[in-house]
N, C-alpha and C. Protein backbone atom coordinates (compact mmCIF):
# COMPACT_ATOMS: atom_id res chain seq x y z
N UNK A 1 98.90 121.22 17.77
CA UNK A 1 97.82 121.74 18.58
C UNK A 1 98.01 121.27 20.02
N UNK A 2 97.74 122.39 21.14
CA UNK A 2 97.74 122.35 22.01
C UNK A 2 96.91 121.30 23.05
N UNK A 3 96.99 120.26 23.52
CA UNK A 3 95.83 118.95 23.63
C UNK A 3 95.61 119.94 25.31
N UNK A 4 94.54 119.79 25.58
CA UNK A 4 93.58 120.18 26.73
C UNK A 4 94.31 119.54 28.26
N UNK A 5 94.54 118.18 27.78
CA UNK A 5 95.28 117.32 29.12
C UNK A 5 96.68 117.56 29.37
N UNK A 6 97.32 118.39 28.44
CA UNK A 6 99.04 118.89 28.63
C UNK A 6 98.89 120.23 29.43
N UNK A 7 97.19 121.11 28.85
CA UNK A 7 97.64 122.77 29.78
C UNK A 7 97.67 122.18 31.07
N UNK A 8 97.03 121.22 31.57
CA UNK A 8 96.74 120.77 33.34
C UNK A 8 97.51 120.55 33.53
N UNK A 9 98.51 120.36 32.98
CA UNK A 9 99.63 119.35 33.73
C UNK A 9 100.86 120.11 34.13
N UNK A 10 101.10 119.36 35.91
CA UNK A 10 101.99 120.27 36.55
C UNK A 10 102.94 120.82 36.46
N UNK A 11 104.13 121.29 37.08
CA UNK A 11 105.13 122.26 36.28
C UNK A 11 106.27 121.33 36.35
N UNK A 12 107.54 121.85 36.23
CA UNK A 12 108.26 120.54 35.78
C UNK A 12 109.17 120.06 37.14
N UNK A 13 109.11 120.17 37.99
CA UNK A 13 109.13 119.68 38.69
C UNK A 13 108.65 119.34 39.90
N UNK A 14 107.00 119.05 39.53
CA UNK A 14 105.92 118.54 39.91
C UNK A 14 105.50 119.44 41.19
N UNK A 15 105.50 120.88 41.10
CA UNK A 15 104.85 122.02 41.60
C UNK A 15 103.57 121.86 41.74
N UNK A 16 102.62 122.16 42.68
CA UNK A 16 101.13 122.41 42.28
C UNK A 16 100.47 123.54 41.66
N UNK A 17 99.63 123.90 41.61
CA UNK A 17 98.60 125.28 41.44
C UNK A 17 98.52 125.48 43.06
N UNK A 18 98.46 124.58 44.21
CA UNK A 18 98.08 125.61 45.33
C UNK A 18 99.70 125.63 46.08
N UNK A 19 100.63 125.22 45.75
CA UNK A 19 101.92 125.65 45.96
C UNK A 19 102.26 127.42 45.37
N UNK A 20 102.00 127.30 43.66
CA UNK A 20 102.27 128.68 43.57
C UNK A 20 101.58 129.78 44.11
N UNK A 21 99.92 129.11 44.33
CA UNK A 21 98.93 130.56 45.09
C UNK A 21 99.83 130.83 46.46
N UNK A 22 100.54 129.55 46.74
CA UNK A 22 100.65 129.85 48.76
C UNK A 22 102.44 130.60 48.57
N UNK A 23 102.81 130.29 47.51
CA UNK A 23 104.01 131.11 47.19
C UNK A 23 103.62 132.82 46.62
N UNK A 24 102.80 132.90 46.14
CA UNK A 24 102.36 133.82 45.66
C UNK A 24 101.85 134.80 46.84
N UNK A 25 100.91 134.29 47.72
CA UNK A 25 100.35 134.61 48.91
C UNK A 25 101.48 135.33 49.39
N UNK A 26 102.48 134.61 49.99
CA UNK A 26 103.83 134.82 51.00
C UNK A 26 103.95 135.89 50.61
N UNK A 27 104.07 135.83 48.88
CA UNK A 27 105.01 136.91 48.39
C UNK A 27 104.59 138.21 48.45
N UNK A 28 103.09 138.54 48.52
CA UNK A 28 102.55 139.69 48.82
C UNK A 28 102.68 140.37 50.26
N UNK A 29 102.70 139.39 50.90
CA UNK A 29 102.90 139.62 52.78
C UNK A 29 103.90 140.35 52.87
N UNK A 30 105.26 139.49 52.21
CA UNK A 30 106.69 140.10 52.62
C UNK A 30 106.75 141.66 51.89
N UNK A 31 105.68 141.77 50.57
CA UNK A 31 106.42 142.58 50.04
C UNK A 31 105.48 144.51 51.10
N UNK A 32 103.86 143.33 51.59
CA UNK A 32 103.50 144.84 52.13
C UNK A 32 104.60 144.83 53.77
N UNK A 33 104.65 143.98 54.19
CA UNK A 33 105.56 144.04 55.15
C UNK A 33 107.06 145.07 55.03
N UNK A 34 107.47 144.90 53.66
CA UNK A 34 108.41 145.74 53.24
C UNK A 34 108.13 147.14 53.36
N UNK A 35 106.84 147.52 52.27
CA UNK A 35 106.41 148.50 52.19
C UNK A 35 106.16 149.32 53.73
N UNK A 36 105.43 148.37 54.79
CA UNK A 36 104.98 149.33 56.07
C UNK A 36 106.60 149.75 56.87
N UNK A 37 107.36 148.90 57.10
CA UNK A 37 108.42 149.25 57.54
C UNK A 37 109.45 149.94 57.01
N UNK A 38 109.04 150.35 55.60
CA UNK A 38 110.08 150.99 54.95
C UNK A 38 109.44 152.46 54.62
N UNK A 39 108.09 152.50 54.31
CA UNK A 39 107.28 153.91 53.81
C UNK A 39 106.06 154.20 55.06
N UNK A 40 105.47 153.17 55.30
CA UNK A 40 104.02 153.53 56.20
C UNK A 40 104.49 154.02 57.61
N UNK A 41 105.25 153.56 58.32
CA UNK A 41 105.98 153.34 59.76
C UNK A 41 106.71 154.96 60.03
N UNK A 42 107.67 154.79 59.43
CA UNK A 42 108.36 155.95 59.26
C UNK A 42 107.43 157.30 59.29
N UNK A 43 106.58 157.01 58.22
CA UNK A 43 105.96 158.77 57.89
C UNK A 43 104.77 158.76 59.02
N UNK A 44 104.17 157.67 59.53
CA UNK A 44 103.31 157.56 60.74
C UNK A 44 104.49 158.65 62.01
N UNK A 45 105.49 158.02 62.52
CA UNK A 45 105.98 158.74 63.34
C UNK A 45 106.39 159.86 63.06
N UNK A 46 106.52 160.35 62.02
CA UNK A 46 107.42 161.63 61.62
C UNK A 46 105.67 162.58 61.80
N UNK A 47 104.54 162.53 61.62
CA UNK A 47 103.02 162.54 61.38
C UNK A 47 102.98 163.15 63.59
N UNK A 48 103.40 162.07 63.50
CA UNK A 48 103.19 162.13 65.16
C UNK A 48 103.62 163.03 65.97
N UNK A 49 104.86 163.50 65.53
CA UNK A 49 106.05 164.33 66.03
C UNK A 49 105.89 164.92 65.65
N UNK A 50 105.36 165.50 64.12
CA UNK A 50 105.49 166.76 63.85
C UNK A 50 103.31 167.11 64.86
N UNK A 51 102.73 166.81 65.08
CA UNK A 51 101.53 166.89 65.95
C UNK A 51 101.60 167.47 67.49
N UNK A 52 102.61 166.46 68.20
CA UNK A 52 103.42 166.89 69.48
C UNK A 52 104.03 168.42 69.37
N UNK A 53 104.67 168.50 68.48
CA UNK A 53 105.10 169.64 68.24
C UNK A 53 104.13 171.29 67.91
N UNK A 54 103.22 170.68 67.23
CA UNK A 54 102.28 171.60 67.33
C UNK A 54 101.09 172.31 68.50
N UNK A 55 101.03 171.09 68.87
CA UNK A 55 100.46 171.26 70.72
C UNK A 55 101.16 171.64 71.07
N UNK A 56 102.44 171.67 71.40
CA UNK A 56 103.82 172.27 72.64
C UNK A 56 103.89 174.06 71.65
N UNK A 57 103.13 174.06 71.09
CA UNK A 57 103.35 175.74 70.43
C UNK A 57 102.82 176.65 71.22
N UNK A 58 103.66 177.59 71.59
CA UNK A 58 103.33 178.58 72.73
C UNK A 58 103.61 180.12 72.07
N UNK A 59 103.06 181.19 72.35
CA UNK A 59 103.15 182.49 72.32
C UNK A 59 104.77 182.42 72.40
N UNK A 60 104.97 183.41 70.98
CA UNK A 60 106.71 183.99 71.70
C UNK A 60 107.68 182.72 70.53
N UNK A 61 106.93 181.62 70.52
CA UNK A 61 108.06 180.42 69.76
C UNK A 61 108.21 181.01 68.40
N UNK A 62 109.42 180.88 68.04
CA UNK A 62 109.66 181.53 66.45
C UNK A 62 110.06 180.33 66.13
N UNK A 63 109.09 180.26 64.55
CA UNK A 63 109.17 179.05 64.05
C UNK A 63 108.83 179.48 62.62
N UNK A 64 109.16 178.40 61.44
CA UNK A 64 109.15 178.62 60.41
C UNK A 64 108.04 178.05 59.64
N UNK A 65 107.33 178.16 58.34
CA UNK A 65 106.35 177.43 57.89
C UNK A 65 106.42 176.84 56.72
N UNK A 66 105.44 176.20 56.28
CA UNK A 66 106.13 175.45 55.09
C UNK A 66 105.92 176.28 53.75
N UNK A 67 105.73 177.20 53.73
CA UNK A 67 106.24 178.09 52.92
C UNK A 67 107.22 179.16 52.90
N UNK A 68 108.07 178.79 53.93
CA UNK A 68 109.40 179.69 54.28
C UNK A 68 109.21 180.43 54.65
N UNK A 69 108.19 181.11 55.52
CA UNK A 69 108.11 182.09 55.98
C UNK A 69 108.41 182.44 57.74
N UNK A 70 109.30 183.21 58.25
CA UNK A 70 109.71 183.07 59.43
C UNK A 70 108.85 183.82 60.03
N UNK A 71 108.61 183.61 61.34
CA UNK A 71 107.57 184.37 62.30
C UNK A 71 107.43 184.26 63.67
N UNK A 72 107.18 185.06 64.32
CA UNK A 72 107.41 184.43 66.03
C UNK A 72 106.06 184.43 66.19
N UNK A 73 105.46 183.34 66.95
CA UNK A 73 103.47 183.17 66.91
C UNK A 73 103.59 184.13 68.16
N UNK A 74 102.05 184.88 67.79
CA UNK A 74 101.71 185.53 68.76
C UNK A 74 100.10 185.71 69.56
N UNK A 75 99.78 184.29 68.18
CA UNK A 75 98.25 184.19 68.96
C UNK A 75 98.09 182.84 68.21
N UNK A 76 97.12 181.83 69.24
CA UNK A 76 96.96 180.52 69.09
C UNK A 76 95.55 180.28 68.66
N UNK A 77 95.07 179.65 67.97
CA UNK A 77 93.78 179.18 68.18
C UNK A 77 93.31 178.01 68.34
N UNK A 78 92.22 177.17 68.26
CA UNK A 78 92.14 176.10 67.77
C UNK A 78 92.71 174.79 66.16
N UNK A 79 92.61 176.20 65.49
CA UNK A 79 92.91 175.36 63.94
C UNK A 79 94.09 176.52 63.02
N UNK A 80 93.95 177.87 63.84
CA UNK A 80 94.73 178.64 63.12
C UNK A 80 96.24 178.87 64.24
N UNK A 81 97.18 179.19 63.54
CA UNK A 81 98.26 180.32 64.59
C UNK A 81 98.36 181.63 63.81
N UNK A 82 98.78 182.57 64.53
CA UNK A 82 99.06 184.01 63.96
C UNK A 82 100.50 184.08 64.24
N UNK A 83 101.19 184.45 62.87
CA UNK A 83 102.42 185.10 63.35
C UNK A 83 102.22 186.34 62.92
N UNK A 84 103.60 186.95 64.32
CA UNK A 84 104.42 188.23 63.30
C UNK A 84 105.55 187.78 62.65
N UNK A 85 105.28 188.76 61.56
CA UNK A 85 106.69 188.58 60.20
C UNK A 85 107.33 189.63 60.16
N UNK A 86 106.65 190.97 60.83
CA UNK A 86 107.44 192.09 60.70
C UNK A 86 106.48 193.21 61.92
N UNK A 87 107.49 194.27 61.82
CA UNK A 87 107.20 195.19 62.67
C UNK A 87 105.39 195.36 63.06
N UNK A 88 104.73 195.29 61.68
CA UNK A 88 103.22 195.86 61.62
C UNK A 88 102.54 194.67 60.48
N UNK A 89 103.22 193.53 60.54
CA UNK A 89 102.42 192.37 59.73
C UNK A 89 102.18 191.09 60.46
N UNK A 90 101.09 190.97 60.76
CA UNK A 90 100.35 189.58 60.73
C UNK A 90 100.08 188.94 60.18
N UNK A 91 100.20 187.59 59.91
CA UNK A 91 99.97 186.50 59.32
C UNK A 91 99.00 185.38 60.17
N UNK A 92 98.19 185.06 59.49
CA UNK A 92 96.96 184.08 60.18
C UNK A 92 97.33 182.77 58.97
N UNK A 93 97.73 181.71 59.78
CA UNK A 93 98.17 180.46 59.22
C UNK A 93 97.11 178.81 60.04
N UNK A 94 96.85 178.16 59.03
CA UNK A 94 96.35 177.27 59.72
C UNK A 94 97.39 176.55 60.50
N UNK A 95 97.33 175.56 61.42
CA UNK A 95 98.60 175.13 62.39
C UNK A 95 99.14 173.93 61.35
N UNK A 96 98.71 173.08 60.79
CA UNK A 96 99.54 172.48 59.73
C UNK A 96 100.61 173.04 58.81
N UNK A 97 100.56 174.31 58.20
CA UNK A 97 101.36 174.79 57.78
C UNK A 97 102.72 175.17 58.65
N UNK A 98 102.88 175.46 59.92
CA UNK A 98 103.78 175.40 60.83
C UNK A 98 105.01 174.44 61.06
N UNK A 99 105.75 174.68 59.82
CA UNK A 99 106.98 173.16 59.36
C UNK A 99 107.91 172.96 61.09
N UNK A 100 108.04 173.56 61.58
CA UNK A 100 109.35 173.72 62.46
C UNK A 100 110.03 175.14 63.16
N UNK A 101 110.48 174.95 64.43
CA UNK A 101 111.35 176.15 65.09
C UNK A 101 112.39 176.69 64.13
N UNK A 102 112.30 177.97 64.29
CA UNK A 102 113.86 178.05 63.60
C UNK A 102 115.11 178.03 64.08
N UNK A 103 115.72 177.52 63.33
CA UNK A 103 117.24 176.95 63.62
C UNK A 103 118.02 177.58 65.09
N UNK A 104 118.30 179.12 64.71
CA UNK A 104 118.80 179.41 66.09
C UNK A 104 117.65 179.73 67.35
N UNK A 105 116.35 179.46 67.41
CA UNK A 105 115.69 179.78 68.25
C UNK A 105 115.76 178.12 69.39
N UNK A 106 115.96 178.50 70.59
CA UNK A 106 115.34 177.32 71.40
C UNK A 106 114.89 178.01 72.80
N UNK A 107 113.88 177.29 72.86
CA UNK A 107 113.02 177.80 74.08
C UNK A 107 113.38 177.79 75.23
N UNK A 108 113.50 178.48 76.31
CA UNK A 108 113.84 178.38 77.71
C UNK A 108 112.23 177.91 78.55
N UNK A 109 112.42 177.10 79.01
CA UNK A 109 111.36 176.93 79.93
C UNK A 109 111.17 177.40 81.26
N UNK A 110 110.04 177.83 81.43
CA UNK A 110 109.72 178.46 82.92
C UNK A 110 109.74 177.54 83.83
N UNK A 111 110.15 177.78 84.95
CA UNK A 111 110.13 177.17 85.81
C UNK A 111 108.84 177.87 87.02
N UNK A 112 107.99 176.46 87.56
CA UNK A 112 107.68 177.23 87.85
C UNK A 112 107.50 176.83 89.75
């Protein structure tokens, strides 16, 4: 039988209980520390850039969406864009859905 005064007693080479909490502690730090610089950080800026990008959206930019659909915008709103997809089709998209330019399109800027 297990005697009451052996569970207390320290580890074997005379470790405490507030050694392992403050080891334990550390160990959570390093590991969210891991986590922000490896998952949180990253998708924050990628969040950011893809935002920038959506403000800089102008009439005329052909860009793609995240449902593959190609379109050159031809009207802006606050929360929506409109593309055309074809000769006589419009598409009304919220601006989140708006993944990226397409590949061979790049914009010339006016000078003004």
């Amino acid at each position: 039988m297990i005697d009451i005064a052996f569970a207390q007693q320290t580890g074997p080479h005379g470790s405490s209980p507030v050694g392992a909490l403050l080891f334990q502690f550390i160990f959570f730090i390093l590991l969210f520390a891991l986590f922000y610089f490896l998952l949180i950080r990253p998708q924050q800026k990628a969040r950011k850039k893809h935002e920038e990008f959506l403000k800089n959206l102008k009439k005329g930019d052909r860009v793609i969406t995240t449902g593959g659909i190609w379109g050159t915008v031809v009207e802006i709103g606050d929360r929506t864009v409109t593309l055309k997809v074809d000769a006589n089709t419009r598409i009304t998209f919220t601006k989140e859905a708006i993944s990226h330019y397409q590949p061979d399109f790049k914009r010339e800027e006016k000078e003004d």
